[in-house]
ModelCIF file with pLDDT and N, C-alpha, C, O atoms, coordinates in Angstrom:
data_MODEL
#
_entry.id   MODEL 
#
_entity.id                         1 
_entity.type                       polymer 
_entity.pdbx_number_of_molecules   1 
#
_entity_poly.entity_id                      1 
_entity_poly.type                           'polypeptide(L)' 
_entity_poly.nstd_linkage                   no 
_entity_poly.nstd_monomer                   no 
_entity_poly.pdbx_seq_one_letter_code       
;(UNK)(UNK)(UNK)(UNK)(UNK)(UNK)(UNK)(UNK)(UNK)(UNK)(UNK)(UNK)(UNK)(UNK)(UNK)(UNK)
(UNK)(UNK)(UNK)(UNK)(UNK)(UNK)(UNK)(UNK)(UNK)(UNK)(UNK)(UNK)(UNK)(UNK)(UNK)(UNK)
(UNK)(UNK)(UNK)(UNK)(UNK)(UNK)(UNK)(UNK)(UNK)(UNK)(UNK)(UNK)(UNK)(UNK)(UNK)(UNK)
;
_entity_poly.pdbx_seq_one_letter_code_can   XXXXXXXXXXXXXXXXXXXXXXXXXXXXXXXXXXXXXXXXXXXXXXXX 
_entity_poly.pdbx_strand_id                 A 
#
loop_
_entity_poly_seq.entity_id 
_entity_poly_seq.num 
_entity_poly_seq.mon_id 
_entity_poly_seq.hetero 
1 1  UNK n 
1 2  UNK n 
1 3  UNK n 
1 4  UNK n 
1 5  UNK n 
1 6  UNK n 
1 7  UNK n 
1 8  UNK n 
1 9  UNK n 
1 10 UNK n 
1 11 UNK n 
1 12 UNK n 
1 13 UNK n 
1 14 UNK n 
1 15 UNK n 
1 16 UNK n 
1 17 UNK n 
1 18 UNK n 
1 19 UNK n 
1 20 UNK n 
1 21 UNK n 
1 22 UNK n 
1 23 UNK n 
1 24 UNK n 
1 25 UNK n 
1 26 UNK n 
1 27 UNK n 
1 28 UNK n 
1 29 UNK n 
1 30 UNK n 
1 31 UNK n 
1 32 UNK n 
1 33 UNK n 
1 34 UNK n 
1 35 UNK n 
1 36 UNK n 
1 37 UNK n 
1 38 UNK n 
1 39 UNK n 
1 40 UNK n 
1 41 UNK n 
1 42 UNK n 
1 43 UNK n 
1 44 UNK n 
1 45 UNK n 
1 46 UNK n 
1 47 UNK n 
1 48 UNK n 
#
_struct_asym.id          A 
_struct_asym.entity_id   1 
#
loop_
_ma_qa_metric.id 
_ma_qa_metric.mode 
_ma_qa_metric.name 
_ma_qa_metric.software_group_id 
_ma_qa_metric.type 
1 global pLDDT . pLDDT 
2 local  pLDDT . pLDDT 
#
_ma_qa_metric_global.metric_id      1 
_ma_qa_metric_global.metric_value   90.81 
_ma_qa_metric_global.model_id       1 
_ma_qa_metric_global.ordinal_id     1 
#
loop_
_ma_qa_metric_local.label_asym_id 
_ma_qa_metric_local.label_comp_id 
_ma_qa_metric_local.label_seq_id 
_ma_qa_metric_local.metric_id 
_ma_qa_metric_local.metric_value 
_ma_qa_metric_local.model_id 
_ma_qa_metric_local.ordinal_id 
A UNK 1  2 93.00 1 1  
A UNK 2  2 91.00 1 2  
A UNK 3  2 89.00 1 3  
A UNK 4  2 88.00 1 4  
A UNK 5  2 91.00 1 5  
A UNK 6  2 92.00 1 6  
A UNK 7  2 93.00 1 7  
A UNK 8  2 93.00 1 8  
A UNK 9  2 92.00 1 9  
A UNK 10 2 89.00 1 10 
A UNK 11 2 92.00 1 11 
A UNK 12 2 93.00 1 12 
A UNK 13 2 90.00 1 13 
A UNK 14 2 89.00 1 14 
A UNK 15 2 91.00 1 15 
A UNK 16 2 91.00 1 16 
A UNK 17 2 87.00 1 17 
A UNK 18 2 89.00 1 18 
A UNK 19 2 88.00 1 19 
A UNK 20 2 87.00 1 20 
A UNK 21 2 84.00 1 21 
A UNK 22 2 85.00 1 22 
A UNK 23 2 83.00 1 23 
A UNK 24 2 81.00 1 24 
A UNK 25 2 80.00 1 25 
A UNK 26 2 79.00 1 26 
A UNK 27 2 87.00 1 27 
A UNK 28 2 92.00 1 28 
A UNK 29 2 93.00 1 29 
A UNK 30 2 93.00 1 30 
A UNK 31 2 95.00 1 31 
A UNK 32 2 95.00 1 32 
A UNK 33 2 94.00 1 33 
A UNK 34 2 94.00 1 34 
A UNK 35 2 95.00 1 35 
A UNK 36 2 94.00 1 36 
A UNK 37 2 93.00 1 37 
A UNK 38 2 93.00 1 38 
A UNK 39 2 89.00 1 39 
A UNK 40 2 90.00 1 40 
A UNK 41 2 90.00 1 41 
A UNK 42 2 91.00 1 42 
A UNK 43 2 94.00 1 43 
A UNK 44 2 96.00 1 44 
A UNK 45 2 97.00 1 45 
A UNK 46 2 98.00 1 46 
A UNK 47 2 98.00 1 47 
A UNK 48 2 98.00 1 48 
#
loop_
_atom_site.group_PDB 
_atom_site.id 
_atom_site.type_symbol 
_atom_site.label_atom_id 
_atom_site.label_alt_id 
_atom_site.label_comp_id 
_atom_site.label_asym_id 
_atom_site.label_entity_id 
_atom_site.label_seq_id 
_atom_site.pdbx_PDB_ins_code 
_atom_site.Cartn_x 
_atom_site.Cartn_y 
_atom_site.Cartn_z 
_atom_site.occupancy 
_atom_site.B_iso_or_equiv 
_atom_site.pdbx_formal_charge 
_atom_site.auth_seq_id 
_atom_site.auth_comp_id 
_atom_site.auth_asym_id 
_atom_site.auth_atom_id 
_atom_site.pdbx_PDB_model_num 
ATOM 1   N N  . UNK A 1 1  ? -11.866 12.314 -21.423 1.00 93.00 ? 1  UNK A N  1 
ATOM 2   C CA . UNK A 1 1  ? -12.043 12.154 -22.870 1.00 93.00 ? 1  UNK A CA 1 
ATOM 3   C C  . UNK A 1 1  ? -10.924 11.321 -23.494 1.00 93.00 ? 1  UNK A C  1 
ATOM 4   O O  . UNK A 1 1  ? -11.206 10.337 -24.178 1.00 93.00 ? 1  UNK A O  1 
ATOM 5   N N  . UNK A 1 2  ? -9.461  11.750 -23.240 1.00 91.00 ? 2  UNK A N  1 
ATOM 6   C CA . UNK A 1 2  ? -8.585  10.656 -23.511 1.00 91.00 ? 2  UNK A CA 1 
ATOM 7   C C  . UNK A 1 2  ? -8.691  9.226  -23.473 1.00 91.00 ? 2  UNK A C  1 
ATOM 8   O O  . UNK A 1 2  ? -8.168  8.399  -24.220 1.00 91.00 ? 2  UNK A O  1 
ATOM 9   N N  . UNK A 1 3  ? -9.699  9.007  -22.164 1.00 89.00 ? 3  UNK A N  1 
ATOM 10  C CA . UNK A 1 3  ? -9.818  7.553  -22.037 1.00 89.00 ? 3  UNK A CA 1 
ATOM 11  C C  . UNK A 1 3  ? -10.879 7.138  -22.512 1.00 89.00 ? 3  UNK A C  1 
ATOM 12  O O  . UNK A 1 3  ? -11.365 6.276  -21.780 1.00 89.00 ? 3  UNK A O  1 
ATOM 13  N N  . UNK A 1 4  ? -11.538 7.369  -23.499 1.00 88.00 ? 4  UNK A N  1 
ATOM 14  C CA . UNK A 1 4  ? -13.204 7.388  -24.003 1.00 88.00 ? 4  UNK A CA 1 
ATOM 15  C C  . UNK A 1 4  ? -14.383 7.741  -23.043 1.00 88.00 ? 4  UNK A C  1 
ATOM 16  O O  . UNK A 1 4  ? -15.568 7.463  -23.225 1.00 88.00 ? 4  UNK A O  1 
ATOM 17  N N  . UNK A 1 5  ? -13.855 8.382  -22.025 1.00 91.00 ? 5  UNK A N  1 
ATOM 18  C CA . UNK A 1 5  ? -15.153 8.670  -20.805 1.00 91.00 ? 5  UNK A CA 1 
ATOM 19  C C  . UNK A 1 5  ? -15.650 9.804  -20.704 1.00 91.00 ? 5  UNK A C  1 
ATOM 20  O O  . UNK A 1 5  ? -15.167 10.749 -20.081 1.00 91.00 ? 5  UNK A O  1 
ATOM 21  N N  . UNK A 1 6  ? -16.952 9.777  -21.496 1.00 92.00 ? 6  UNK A N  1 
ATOM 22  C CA . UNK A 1 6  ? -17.764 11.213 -21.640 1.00 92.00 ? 6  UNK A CA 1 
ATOM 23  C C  . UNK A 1 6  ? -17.772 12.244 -20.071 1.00 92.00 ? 6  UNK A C  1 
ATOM 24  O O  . UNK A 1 6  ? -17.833 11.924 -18.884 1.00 92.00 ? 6  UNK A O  1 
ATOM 25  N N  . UNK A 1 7  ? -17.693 13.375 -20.672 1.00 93.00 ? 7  UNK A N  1 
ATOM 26  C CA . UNK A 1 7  ? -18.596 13.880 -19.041 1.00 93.00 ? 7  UNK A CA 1 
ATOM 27  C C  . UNK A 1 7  ? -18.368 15.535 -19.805 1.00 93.00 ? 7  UNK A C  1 
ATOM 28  O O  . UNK A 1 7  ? -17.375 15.855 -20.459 1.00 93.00 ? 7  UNK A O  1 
ATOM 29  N N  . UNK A 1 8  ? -19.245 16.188 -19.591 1.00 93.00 ? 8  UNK A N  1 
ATOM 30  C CA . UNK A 1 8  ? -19.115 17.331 -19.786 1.00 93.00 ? 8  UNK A CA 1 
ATOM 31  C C  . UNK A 1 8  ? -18.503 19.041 -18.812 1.00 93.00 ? 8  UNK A C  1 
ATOM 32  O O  . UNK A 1 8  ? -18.107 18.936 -17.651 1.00 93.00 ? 8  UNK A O  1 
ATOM 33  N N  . UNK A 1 9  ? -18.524 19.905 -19.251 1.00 92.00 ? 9  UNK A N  1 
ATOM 34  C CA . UNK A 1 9  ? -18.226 20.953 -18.468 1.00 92.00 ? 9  UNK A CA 1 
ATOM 35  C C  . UNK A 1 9  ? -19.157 21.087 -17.679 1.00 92.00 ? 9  UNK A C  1 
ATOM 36  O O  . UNK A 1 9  ? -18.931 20.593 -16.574 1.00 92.00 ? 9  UNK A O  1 
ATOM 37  N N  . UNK A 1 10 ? -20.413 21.704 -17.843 1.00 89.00 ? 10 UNK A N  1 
ATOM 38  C CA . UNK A 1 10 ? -21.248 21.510 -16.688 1.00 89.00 ? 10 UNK A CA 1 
ATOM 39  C C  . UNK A 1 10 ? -22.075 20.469 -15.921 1.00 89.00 ? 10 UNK A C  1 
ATOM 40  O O  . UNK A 1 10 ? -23.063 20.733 -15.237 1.00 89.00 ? 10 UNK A O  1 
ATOM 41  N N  . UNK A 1 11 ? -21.637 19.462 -16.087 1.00 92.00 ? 11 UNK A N  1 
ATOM 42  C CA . UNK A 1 11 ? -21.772 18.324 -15.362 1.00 92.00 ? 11 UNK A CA 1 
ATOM 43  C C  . UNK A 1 11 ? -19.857 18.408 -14.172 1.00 92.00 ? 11 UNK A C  1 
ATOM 44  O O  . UNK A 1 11 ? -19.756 18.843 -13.025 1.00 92.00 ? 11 UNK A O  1 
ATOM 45  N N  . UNK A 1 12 ? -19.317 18.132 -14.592 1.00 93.00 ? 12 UNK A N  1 
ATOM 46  C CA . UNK A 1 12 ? -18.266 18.682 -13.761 1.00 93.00 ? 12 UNK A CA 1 
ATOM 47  C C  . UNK A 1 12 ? -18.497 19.892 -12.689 1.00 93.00 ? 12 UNK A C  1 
ATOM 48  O O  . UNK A 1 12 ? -18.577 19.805 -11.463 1.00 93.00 ? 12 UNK A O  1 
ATOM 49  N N  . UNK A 1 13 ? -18.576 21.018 -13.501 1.00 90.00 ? 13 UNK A N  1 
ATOM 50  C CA . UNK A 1 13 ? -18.482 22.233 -12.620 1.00 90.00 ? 13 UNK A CA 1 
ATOM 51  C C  . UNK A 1 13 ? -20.316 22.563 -11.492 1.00 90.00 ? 13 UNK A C  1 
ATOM 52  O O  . UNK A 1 13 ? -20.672 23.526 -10.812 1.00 90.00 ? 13 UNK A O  1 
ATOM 53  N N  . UNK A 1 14 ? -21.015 21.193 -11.828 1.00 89.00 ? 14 UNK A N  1 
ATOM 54  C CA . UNK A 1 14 ? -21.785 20.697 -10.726 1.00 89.00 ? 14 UNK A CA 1 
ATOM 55  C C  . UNK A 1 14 ? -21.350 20.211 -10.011 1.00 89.00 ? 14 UNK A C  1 
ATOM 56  O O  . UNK A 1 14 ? -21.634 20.704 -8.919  1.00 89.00 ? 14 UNK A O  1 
ATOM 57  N N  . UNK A 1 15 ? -20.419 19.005 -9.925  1.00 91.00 ? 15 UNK A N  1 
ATOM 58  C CA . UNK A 1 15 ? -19.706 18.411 -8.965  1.00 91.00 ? 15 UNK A CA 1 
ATOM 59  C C  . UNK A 1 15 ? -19.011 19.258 -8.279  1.00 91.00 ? 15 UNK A C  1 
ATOM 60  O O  . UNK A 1 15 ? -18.904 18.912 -7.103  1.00 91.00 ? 15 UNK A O  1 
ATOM 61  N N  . UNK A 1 16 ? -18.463 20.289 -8.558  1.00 91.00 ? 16 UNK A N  1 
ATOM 62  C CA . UNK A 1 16 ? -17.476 20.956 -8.145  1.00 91.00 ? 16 UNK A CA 1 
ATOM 63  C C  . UNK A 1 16 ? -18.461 22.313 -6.951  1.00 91.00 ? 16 UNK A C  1 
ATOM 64  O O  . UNK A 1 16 ? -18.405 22.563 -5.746  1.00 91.00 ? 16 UNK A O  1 
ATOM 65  N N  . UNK A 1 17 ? -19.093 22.753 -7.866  1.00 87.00 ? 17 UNK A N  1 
ATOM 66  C CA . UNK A 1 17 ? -20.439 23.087 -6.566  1.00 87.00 ? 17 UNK A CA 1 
ATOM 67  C C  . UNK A 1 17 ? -20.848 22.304 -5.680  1.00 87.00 ? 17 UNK A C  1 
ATOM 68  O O  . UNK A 1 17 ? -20.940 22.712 -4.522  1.00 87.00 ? 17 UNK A O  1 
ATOM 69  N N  . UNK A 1 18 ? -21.105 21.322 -5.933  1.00 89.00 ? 18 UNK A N  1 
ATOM 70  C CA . UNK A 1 18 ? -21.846 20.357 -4.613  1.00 89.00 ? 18 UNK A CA 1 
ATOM 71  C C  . UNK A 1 18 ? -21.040 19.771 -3.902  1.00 89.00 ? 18 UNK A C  1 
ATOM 72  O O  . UNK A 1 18 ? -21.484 19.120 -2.956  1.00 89.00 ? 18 UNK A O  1 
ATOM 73  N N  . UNK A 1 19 ? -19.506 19.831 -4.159  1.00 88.00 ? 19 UNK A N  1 
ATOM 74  C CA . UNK A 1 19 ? -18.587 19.555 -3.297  1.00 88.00 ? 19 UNK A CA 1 
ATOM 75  C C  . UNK A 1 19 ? -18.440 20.627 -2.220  1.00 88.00 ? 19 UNK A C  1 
ATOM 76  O O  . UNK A 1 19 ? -18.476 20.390 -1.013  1.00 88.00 ? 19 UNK A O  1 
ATOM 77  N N  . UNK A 1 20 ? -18.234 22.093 -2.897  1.00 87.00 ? 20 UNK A N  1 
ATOM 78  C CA . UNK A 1 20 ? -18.253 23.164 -2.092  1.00 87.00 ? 20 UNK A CA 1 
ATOM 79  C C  . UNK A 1 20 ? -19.330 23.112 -1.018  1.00 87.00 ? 20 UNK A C  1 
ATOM 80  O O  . UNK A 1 20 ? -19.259 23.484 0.154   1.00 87.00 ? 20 UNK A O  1 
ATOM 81  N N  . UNK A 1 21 ? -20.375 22.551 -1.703  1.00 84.00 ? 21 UNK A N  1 
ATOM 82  C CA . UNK A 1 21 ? -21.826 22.943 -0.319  1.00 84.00 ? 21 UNK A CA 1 
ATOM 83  C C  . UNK A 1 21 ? -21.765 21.650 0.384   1.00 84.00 ? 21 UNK A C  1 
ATOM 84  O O  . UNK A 1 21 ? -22.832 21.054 0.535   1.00 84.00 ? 21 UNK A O  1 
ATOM 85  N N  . UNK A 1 22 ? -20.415 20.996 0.947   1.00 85.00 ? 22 UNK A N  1 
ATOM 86  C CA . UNK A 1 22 ? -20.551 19.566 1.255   1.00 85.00 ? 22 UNK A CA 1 
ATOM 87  C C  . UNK A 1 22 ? -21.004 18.516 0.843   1.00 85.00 ? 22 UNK A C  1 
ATOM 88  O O  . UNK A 1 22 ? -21.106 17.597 1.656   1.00 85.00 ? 22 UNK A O  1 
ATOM 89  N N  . UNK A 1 23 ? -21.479 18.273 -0.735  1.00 83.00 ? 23 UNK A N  1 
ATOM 90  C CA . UNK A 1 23 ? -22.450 17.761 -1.069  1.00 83.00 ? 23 UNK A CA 1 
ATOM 91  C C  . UNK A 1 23 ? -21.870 16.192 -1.702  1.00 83.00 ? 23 UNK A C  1 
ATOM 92  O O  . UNK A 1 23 ? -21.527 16.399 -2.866  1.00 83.00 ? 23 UNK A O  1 
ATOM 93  N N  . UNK A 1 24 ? -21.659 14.784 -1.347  1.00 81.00 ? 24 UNK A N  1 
ATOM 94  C CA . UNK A 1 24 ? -20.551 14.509 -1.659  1.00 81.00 ? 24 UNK A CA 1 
ATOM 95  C C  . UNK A 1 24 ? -20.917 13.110 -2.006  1.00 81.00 ? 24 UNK A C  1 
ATOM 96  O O  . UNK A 1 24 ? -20.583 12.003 -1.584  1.00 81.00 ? 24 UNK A O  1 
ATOM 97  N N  . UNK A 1 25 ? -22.073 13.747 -3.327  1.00 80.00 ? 25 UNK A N  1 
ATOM 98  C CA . UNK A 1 25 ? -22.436 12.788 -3.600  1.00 80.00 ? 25 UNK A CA 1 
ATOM 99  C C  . UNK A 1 25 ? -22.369 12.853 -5.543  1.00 80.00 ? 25 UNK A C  1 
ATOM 100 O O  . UNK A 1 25 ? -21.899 13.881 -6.030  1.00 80.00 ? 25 UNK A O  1 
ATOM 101 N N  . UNK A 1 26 ? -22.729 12.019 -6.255  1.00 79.00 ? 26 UNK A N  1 
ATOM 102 C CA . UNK A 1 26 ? -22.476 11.743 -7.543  1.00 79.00 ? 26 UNK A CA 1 
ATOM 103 C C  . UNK A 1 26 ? -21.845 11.164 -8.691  1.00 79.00 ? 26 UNK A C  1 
ATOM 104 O O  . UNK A 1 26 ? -20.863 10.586 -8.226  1.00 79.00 ? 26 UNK A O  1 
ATOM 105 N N  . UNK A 1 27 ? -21.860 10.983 -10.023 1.00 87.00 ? 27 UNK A N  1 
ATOM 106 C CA . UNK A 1 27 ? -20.931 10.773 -10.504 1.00 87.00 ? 27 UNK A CA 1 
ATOM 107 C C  . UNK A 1 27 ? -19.664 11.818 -10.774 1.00 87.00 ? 27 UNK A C  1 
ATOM 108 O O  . UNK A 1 27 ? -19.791 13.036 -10.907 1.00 87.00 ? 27 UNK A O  1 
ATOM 109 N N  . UNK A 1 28 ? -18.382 11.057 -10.826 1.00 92.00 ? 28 UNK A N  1 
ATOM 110 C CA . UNK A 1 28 ? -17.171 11.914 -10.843 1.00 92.00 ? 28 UNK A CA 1 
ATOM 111 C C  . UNK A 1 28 ? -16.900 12.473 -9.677  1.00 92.00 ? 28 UNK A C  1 
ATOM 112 O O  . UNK A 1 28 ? -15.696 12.729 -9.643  1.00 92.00 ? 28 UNK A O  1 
ATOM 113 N N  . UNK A 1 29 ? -17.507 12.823 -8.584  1.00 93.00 ? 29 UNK A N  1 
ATOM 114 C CA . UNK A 1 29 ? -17.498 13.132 -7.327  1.00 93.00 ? 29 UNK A CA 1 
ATOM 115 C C  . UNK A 1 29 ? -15.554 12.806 -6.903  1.00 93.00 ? 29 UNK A C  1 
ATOM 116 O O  . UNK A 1 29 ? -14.840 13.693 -6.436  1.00 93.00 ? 29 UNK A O  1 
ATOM 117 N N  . UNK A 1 30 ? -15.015 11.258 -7.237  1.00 93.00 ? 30 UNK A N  1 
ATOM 118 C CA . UNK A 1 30 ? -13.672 11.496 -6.824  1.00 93.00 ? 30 UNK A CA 1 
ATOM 119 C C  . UNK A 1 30 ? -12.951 12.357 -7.487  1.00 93.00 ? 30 UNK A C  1 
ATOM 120 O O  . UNK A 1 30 ? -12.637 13.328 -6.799  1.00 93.00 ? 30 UNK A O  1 
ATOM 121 N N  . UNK A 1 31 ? -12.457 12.379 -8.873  1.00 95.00 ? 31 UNK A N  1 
ATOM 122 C CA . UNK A 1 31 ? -11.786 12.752 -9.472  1.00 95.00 ? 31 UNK A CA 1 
ATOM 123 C C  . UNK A 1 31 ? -11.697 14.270 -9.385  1.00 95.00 ? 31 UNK A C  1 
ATOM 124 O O  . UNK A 1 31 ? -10.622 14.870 -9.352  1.00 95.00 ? 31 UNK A O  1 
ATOM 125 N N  . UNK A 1 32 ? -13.034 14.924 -9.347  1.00 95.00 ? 32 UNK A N  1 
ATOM 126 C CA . UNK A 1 32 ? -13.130 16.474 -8.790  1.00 95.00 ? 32 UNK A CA 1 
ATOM 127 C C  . UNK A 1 32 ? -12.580 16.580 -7.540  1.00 95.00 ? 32 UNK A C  1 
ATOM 128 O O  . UNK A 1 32 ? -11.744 17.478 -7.448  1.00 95.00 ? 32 UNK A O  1 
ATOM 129 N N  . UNK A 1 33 ? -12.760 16.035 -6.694  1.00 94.00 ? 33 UNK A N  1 
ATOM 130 C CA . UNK A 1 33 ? -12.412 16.071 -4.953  1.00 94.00 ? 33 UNK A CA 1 
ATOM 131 C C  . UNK A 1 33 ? -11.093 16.361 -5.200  1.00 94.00 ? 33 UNK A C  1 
ATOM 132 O O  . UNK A 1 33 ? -10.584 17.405 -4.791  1.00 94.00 ? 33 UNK A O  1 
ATOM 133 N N  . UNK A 1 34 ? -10.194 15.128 -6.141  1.00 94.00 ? 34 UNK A N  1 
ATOM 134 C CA . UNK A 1 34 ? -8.693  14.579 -5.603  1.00 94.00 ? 34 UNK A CA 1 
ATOM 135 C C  . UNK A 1 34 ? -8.430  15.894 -6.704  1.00 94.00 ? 34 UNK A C  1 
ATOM 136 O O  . UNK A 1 34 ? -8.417  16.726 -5.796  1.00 94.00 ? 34 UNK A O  1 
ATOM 137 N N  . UNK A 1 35 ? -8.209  16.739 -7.948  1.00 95.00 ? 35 UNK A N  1 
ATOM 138 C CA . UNK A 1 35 ? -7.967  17.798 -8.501  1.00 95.00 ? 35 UNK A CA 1 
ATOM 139 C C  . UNK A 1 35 ? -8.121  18.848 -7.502  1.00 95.00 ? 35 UNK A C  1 
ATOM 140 O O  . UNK A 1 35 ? -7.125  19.513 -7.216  1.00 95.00 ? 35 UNK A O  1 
ATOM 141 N N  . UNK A 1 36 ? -9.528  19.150 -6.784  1.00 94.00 ? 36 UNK A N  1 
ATOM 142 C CA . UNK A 1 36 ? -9.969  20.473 -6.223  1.00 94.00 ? 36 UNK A CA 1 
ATOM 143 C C  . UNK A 1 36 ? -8.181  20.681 -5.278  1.00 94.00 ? 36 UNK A C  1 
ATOM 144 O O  . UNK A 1 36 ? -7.479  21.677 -5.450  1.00 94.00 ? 36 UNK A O  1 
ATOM 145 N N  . UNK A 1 37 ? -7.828  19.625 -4.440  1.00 93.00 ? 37 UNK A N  1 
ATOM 146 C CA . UNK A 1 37 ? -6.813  19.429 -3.743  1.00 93.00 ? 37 UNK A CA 1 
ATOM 147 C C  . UNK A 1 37 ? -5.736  20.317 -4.179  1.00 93.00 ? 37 UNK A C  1 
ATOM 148 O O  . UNK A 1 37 ? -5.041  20.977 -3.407  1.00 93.00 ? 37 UNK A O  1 
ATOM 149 N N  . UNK A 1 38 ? -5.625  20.301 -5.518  1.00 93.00 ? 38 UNK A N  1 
ATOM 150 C CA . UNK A 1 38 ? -3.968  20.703 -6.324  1.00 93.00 ? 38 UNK A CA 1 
ATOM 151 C C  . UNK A 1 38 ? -3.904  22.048 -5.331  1.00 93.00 ? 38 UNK A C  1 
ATOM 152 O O  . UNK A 1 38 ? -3.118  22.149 -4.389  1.00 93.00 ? 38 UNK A O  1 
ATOM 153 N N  . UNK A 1 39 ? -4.873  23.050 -5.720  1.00 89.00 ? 39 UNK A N  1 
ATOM 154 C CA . UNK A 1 39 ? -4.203  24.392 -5.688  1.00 89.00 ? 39 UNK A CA 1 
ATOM 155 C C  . UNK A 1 39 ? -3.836  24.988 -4.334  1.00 89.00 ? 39 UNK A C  1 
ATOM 156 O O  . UNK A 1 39 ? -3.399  26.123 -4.146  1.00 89.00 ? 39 UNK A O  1 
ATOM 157 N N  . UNK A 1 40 ? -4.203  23.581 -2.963  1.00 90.00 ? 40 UNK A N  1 
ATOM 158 C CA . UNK A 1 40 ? -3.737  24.084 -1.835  1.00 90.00 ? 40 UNK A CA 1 
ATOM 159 C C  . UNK A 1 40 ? -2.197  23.491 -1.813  1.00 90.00 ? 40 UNK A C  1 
ATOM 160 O O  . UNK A 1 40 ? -1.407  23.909 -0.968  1.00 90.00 ? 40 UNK A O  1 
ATOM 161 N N  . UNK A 1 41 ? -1.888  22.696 -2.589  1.00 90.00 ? 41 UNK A N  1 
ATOM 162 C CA . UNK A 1 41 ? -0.306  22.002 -2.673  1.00 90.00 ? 41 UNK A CA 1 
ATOM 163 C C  . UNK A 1 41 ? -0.866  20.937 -1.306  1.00 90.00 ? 41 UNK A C  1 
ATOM 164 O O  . UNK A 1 41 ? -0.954  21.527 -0.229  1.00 90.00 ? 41 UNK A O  1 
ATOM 165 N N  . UNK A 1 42 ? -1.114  19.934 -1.306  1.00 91.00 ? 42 UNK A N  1 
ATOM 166 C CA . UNK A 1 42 ? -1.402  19.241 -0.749  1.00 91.00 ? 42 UNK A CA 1 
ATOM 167 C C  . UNK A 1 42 ? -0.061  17.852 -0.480  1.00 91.00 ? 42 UNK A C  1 
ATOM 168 O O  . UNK A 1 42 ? 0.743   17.470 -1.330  1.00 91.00 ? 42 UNK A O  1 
ATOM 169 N N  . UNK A 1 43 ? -0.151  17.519 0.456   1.00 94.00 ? 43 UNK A N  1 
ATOM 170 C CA . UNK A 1 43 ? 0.524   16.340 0.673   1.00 94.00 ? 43 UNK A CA 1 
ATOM 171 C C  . UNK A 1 43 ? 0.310   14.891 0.522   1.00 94.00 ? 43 UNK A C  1 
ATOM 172 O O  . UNK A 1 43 ? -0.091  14.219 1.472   1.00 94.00 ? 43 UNK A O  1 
ATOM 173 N N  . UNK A 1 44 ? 0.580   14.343 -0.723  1.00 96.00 ? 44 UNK A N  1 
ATOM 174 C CA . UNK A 1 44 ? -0.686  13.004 -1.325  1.00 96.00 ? 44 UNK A CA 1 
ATOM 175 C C  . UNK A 1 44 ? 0.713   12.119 -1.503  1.00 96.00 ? 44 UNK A C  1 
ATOM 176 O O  . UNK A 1 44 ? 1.402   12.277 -2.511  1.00 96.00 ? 44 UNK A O  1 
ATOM 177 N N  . UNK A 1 45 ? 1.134   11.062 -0.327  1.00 97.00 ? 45 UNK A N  1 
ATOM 178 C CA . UNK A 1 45 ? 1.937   10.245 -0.807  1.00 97.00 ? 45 UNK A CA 1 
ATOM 179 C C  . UNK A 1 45 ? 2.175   9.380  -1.713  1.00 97.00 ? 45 UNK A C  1 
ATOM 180 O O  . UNK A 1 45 ? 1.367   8.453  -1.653  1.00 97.00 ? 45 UNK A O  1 
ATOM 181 N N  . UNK A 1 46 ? 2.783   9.297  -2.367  1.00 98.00 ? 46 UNK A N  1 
ATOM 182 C CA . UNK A 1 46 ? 3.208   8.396  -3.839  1.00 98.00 ? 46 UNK A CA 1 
ATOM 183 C C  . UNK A 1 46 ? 4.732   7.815  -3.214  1.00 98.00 ? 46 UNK A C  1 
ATOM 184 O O  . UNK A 1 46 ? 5.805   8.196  -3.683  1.00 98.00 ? 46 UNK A O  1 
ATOM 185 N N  . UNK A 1 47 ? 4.642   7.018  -2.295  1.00 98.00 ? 47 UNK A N  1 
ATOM 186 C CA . UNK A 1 47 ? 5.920   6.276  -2.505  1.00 98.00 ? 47 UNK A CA 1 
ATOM 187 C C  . UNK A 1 47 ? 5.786   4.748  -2.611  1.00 98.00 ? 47 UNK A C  1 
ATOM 188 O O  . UNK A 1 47 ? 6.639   4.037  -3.141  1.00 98.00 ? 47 UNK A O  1 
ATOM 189 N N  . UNK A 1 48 ? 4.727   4.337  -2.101  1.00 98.00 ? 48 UNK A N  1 
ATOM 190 C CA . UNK A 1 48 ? 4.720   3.041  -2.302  1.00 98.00 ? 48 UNK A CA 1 
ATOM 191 C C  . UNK A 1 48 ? 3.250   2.360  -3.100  1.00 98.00 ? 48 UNK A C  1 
ATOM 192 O O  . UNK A 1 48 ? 3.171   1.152  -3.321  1.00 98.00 ? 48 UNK A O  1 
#
């Protein structure tokens, strides 16, 4: 929304189901994937 890009809660928390059932397809599909990541503390290099 900050960036003018609609998408709603349950349009999201679909993605976020159909990721769970392998499903790995859609819009927003990355941005859910690369978040779902956070809460295992993941290792995502940022150095270069």
């Amino acid at each position: 929304e900050i960036e003018g890009v609609r998408s709603t809660r349950r349009e999201i928390g679909e993605v976020l189901e159909r990721l769970r059932e392998n499903d790995r397809h859609g819009r927003f599909l990355g941005i859910v994937q690369k978040y779902a990541l956070l809460e295992s503390r993941p290792d995502i290099a940022v150095s270069t």
